[in-house]
N, C-alpha and C. Protein backbone atom coordinates (compact mmCIF):
# COMPACT_ATOMS: atom_id res chain seq x y z
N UNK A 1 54.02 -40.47 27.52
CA UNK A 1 54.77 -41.22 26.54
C UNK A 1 53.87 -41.54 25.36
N UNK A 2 54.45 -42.41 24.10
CA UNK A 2 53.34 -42.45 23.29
C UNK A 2 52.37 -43.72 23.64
N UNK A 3 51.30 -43.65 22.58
CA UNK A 3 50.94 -44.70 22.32
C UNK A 3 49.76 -44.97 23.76
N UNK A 4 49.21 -44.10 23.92
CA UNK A 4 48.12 -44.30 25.21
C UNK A 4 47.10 -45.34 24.21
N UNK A 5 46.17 -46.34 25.32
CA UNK A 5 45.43 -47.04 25.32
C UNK A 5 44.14 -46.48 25.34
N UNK A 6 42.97 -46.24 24.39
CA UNK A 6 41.67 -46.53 24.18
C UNK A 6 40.99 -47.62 24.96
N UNK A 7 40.05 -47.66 25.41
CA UNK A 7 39.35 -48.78 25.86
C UNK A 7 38.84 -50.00 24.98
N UNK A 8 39.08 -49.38 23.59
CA UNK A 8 38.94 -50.33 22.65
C UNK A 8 39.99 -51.45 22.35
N UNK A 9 41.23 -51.31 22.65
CA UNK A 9 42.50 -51.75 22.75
C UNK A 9 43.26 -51.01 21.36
N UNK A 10 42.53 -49.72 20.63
CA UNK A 10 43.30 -49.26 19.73
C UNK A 10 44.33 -47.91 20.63
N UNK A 11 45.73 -47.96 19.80
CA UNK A 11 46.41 -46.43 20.60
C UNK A 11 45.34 -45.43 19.70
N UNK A 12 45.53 -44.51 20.59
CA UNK A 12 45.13 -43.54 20.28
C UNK A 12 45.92 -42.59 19.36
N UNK A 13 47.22 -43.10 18.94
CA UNK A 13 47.79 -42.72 17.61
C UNK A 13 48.37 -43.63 16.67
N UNK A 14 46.94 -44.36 16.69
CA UNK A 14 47.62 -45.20 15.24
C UNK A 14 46.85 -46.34 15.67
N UNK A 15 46.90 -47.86 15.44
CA UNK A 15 46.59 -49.52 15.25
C UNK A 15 47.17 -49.38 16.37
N UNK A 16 46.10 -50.46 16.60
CA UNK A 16 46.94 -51.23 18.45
C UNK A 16 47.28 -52.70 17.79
N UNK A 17 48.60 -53.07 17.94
CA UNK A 17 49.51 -53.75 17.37
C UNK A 17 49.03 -55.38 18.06
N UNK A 18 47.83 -55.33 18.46
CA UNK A 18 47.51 -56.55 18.55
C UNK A 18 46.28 -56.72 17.13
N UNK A 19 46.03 -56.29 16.58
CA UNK A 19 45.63 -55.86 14.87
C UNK A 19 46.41 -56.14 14.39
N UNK A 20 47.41 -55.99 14.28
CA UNK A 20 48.75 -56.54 13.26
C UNK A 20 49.44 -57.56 12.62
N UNK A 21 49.36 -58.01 12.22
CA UNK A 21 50.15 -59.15 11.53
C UNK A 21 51.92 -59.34 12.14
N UNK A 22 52.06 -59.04 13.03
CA UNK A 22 52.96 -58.43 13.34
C UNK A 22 53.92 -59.96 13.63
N UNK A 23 55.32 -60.10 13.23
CA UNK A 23 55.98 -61.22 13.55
C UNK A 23 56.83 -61.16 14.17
N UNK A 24 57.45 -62.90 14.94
CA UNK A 24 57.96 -62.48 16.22
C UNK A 24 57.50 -62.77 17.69
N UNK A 25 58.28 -62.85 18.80
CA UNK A 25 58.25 -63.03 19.87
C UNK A 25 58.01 -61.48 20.98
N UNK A 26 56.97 -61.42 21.75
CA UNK A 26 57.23 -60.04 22.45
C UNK A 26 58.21 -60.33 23.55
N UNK A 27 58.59 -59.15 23.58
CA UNK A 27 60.25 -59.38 24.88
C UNK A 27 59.89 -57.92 25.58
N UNK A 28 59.19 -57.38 25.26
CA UNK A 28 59.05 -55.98 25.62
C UNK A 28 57.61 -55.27 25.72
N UNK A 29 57.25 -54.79 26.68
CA UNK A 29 56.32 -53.73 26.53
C UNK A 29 56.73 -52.71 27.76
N UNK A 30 55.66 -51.86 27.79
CA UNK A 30 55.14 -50.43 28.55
C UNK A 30 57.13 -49.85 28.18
N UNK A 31 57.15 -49.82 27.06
CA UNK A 31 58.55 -49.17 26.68
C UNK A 31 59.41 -49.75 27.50
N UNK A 32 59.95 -50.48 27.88
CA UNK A 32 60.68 -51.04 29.00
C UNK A 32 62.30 -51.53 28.00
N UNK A 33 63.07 -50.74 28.30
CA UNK A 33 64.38 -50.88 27.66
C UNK A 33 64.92 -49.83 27.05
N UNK A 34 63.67 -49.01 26.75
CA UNK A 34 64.08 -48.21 25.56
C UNK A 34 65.12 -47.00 26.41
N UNK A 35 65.67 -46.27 25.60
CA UNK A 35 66.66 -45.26 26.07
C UNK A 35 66.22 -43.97 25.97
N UNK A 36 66.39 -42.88 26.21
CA UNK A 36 66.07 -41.84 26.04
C UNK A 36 66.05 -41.31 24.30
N UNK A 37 67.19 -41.95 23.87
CA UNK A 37 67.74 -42.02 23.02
C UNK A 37 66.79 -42.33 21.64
N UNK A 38 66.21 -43.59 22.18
CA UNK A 38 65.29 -44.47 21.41
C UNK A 38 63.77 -43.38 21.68
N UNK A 39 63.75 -43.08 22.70
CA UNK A 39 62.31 -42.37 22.76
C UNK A 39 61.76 -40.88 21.65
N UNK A 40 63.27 -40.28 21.82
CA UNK A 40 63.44 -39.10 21.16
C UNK A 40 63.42 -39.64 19.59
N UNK A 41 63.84 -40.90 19.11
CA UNK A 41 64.00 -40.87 17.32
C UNK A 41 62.29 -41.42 17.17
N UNK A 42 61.99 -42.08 17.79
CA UNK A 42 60.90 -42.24 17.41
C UNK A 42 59.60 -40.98 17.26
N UNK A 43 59.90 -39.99 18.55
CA UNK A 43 59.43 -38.48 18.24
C UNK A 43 59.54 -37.71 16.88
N UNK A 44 60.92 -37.67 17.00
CA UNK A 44 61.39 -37.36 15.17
C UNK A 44 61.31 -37.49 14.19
N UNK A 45 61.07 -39.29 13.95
CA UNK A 45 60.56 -40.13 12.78
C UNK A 45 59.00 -40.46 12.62
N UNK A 46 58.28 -39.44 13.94
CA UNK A 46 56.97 -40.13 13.76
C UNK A 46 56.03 -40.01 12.56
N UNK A 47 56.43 -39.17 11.59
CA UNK A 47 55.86 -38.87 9.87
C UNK A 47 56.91 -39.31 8.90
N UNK A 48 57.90 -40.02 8.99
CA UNK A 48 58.96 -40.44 8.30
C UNK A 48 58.31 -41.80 7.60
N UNK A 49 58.24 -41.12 6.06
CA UNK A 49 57.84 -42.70 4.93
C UNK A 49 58.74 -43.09 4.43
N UNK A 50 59.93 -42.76 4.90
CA UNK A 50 61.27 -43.64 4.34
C UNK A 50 61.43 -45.06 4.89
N UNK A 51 60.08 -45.60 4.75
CA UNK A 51 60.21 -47.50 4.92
C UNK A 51 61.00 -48.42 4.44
N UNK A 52 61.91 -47.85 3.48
CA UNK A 52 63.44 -48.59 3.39
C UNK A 52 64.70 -47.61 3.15
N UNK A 53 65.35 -48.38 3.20
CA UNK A 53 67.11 -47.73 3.11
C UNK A 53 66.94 -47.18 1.76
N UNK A 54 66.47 -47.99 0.25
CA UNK A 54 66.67 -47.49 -0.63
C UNK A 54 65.30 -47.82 -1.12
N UNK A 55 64.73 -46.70 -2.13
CA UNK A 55 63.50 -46.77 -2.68
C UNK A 55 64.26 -47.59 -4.31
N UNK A 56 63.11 -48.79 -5.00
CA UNK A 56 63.83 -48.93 -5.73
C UNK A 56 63.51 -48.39 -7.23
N UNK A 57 61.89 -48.24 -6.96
CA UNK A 57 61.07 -48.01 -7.95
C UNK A 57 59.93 -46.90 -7.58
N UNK A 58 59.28 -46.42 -8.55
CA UNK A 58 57.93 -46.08 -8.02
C UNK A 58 57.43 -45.53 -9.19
N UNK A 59 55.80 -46.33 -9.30
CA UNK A 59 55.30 -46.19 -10.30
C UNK A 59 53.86 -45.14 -9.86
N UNK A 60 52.80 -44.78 -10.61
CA UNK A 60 51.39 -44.71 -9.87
C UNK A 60 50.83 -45.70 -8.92
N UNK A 61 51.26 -46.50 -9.27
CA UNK A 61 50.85 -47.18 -8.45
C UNK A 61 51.34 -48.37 -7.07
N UNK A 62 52.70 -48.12 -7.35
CA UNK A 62 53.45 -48.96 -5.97
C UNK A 62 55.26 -47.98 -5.66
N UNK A 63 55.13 -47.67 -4.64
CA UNK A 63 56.63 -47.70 -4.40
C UNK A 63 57.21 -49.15 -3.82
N UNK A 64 58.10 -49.46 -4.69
CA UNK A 64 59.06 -50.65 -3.87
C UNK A 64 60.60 -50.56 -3.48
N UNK A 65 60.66 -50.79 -2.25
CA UNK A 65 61.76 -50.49 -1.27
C UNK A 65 62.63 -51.43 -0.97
N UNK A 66 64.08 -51.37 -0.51
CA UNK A 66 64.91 -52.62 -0.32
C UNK A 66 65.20 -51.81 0.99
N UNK A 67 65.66 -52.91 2.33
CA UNK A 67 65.97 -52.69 3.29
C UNK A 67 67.21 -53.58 3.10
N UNK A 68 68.38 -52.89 3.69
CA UNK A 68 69.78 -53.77 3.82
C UNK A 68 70.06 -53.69 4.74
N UNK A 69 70.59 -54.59 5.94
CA UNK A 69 71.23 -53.78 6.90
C UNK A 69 72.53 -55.07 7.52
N UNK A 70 73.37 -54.65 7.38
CA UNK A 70 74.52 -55.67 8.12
C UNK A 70 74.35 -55.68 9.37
N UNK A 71 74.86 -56.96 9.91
CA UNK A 71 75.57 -57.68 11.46
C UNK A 71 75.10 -55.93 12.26
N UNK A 72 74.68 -56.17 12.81
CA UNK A 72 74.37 -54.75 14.43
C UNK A 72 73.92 -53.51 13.76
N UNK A 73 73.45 -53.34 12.42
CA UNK A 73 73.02 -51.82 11.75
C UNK A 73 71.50 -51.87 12.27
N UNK A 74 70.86 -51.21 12.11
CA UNK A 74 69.63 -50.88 11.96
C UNK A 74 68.81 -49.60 11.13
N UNK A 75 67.40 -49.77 11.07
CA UNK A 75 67.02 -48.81 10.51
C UNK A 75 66.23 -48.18 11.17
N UNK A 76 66.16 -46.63 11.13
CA UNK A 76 65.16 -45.99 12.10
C UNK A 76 63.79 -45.98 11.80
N UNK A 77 63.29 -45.31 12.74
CA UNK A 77 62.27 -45.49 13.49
C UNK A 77 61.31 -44.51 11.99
N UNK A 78 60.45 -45.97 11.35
CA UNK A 78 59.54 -45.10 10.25
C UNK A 78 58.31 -45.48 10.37
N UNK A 79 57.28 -44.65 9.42
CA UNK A 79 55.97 -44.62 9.59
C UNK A 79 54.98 -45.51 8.16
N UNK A 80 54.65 -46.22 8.30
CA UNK A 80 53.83 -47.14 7.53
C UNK A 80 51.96 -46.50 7.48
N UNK A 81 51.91 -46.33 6.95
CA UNK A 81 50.36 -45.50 6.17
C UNK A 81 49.81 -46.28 5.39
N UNK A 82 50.67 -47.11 4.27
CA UNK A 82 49.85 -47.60 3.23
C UNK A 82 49.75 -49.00 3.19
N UNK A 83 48.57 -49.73 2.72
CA UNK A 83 48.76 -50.95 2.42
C UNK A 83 50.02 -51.30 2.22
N UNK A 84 50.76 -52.37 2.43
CA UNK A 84 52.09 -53.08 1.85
C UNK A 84 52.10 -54.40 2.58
N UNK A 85 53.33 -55.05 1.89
CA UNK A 85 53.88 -56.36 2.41
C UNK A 85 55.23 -56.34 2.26
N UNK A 86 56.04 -57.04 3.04
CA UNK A 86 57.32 -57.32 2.76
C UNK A 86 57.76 -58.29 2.62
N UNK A 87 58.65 -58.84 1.83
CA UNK A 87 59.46 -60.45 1.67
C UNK A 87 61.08 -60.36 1.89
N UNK A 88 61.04 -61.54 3.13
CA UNK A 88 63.04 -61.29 3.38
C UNK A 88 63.24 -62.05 2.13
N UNK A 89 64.81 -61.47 1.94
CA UNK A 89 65.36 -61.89 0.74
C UNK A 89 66.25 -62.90 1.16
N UNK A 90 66.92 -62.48 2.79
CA UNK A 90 67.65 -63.78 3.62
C UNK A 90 67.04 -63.99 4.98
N UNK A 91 67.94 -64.92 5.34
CA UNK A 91 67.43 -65.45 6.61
C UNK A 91 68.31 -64.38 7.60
N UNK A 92 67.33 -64.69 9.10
CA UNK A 92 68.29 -63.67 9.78
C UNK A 92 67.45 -63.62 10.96
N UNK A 93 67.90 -62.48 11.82
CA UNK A 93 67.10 -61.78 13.05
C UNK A 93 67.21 -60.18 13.28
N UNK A 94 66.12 -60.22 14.00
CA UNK A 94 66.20 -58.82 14.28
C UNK A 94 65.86 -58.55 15.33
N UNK A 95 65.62 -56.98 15.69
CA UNK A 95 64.69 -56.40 17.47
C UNK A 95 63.92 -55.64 16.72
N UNK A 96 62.73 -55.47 17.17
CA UNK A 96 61.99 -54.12 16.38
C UNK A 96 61.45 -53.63 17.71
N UNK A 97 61.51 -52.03 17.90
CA UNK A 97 60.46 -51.50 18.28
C UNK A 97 59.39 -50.89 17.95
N UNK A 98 58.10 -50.67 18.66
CA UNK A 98 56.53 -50.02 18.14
C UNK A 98 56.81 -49.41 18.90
N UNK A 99 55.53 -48.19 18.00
CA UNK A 99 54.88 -47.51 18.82
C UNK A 99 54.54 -47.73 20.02
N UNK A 100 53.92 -48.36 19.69
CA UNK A 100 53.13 -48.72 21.52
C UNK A 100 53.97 -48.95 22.65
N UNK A 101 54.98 -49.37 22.32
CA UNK A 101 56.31 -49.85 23.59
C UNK A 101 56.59 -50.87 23.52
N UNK A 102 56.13 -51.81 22.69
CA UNK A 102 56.70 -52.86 22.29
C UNK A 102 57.88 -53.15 22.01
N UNK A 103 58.50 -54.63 22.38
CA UNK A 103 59.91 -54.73 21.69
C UNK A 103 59.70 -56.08 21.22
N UNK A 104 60.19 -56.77 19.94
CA UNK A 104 59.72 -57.70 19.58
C UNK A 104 61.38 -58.75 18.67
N UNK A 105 61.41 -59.43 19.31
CA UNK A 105 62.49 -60.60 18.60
C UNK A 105 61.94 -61.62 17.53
N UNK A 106 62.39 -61.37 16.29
CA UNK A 106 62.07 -61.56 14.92
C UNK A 106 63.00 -62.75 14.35
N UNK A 107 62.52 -63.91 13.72
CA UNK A 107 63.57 -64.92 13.02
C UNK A 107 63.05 -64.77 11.94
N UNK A 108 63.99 -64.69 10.67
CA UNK A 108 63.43 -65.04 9.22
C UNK A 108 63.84 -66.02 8.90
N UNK A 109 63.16 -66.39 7.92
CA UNK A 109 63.47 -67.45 6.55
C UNK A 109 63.36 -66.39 5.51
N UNK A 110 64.05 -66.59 4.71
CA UNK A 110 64.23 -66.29 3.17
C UNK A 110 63.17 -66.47 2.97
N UNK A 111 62.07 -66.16 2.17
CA UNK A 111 60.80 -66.05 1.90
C UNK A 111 59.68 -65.72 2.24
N UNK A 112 59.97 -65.65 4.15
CA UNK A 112 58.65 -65.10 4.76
C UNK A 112 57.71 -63.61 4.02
N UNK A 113 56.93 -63.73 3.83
CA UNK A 113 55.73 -62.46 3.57
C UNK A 113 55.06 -62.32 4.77
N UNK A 114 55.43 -60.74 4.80
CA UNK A 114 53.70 -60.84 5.71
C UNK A 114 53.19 -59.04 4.91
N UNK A 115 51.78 -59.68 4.90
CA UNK A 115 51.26 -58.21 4.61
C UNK A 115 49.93 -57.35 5.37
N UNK A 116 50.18 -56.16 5.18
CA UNK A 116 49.26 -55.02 6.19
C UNK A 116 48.55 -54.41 5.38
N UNK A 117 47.48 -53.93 6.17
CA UNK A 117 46.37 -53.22 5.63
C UNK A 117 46.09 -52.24 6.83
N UNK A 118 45.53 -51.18 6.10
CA UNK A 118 45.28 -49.59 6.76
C UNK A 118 44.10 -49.00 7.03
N UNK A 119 43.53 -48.89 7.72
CA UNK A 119 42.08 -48.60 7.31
C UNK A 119 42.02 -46.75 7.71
N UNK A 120 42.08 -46.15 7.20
CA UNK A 120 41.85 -44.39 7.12
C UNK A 120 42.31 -44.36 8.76
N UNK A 121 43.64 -43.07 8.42
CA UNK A 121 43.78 -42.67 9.91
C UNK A 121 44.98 -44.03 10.95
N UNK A 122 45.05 -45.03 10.12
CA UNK A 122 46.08 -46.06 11.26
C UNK A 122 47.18 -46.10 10.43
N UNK A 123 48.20 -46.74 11.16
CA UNK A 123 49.70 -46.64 10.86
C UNK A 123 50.30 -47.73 11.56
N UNK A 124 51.53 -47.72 10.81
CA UNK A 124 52.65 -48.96 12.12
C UNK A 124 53.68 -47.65 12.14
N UNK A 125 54.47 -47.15 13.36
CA UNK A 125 55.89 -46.95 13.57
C UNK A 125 56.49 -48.05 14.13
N UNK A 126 57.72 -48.02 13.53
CA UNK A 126 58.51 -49.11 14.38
C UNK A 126 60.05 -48.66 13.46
N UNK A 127 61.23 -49.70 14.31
CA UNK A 127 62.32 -49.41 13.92
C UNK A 127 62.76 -50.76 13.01
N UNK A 128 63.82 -51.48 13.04
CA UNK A 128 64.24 -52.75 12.92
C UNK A 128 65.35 -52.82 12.94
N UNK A 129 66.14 -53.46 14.26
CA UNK A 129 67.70 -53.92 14.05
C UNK A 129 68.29 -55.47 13.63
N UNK A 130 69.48 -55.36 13.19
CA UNK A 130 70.02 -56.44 12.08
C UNK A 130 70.44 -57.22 14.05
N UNK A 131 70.33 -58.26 14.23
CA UNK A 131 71.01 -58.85 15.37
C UNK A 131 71.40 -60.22 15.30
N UNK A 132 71.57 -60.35 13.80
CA UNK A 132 72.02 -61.65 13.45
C UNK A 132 73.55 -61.19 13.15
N UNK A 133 74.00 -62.70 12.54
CA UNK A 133 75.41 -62.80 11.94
C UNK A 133 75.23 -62.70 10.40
N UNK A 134 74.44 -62.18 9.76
CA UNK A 134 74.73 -62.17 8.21
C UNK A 134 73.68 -60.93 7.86
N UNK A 135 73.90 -60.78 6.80
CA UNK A 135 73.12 -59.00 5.90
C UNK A 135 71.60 -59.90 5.81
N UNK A 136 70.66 -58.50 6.32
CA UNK A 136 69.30 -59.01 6.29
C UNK A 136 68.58 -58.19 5.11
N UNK A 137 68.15 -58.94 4.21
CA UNK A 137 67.61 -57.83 3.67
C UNK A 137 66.26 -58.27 3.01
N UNK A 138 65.13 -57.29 2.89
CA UNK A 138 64.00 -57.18 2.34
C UNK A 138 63.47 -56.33 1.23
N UNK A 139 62.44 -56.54 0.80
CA UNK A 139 61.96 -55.64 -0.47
C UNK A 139 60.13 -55.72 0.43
N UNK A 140 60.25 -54.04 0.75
CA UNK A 140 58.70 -53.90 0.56
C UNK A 140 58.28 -53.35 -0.24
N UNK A 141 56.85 -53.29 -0.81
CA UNK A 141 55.96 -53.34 -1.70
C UNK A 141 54.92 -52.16 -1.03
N UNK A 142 54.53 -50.76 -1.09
CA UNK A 142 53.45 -50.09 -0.81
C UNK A 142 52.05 -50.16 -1.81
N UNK A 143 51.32 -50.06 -1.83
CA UNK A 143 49.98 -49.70 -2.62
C UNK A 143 49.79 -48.39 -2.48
N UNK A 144 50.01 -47.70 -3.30
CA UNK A 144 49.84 -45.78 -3.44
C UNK A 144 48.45 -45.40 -3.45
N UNK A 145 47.46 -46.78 -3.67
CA UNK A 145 46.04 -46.11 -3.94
C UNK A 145 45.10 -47.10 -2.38
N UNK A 146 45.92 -46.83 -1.32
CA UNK A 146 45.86 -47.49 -0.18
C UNK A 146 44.80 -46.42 0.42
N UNK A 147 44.19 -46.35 1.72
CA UNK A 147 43.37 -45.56 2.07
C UNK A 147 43.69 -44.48 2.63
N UNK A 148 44.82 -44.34 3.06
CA UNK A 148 45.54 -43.27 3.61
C UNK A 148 46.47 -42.90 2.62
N UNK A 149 46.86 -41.72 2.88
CA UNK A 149 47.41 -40.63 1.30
C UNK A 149 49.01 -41.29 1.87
N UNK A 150 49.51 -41.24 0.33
CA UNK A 150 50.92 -41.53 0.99
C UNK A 150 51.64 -40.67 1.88
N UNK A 151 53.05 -41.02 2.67
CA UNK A 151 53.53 -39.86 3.02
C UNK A 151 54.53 -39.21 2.05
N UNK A 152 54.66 -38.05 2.03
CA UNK A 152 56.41 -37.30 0.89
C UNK A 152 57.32 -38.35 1.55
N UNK A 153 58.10 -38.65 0.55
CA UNK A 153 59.59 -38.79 1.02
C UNK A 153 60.44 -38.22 0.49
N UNK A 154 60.44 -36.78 -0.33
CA UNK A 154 61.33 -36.17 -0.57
C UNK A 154 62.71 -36.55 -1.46
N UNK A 155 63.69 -35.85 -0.38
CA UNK A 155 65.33 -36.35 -1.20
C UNK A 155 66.08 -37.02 0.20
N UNK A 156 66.69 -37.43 0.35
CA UNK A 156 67.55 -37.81 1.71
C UNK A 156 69.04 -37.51 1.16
């Protein structure tokens, strides 16, 4: 499965998510829940830089992204490379899964930030589902001159 353990406590494909800034309650590890279903998109999406629903901008120097997602939507399973941060725009909840097998229960406030850093070679995958009662939405922020090359995101 993914996400084997180093003796260092890093995976061996990517940040070991106890490095992370990561927010939230754990409800989950050694993949425990996930579906076949869930195992296979994360296979699929594991080079996917489509870190939001909609890109809004992008200059030399930052792409910035809006994530929307209504009551039970979610977004799949993407790959984080570059420096960034994100700020909810509302309050809300979510489930996220990692790489590693993590499953993690998330509360916002309207304003929370949190931001990541990359050091050559690490990454976050993860997914994020809406599991509140109202539209959750965020704006992340990448740094293009981050240490790791961006990924394409093409056309969708």
């Amino acid at each position: 499965m993914m996400g084997e353990r180093s003796p260092a406590g890093r995976n061996t494909d990517g940040l070991s998510n106890l490095d992370l800034p990561l927010a939230g309650e754990l409800i989950g590890s050694a993949f425990a829940g996930w579906t076949d279903e869930l195992v296979e998109e994360f296979r699929v999406h594991a080079h996917d830089g489509h870190v939001g629903s909609r890109l809004l901008s992008e200059d030399a120097r930052v792409r910035v992204w809006e994530i929307r997602l209504a009551p039970g939507e979610r977004w799949h399973a993407h790959r984080h490379v570059l420096d960034y941060f994100w700020t909810a725009s509302t309050s809300g909840r979510s489930i996220q899964h990692t790489h590693d097998g993590t499953t993690r229960a998330v509360e916002y406030e309207a304003g929370d930030t949190r931001h990541f850093r990359f050091a050559r070679g690490e990454f976050l995958l993860h997914d994020i589902e809406n599991v509140g009662d109202a539209d959750l939405v965020f704006t992340t922020v990448e740094h293009l001159d981050s240490e790791n090359s961006p990924l394409p995101i093409g056309t969708r």
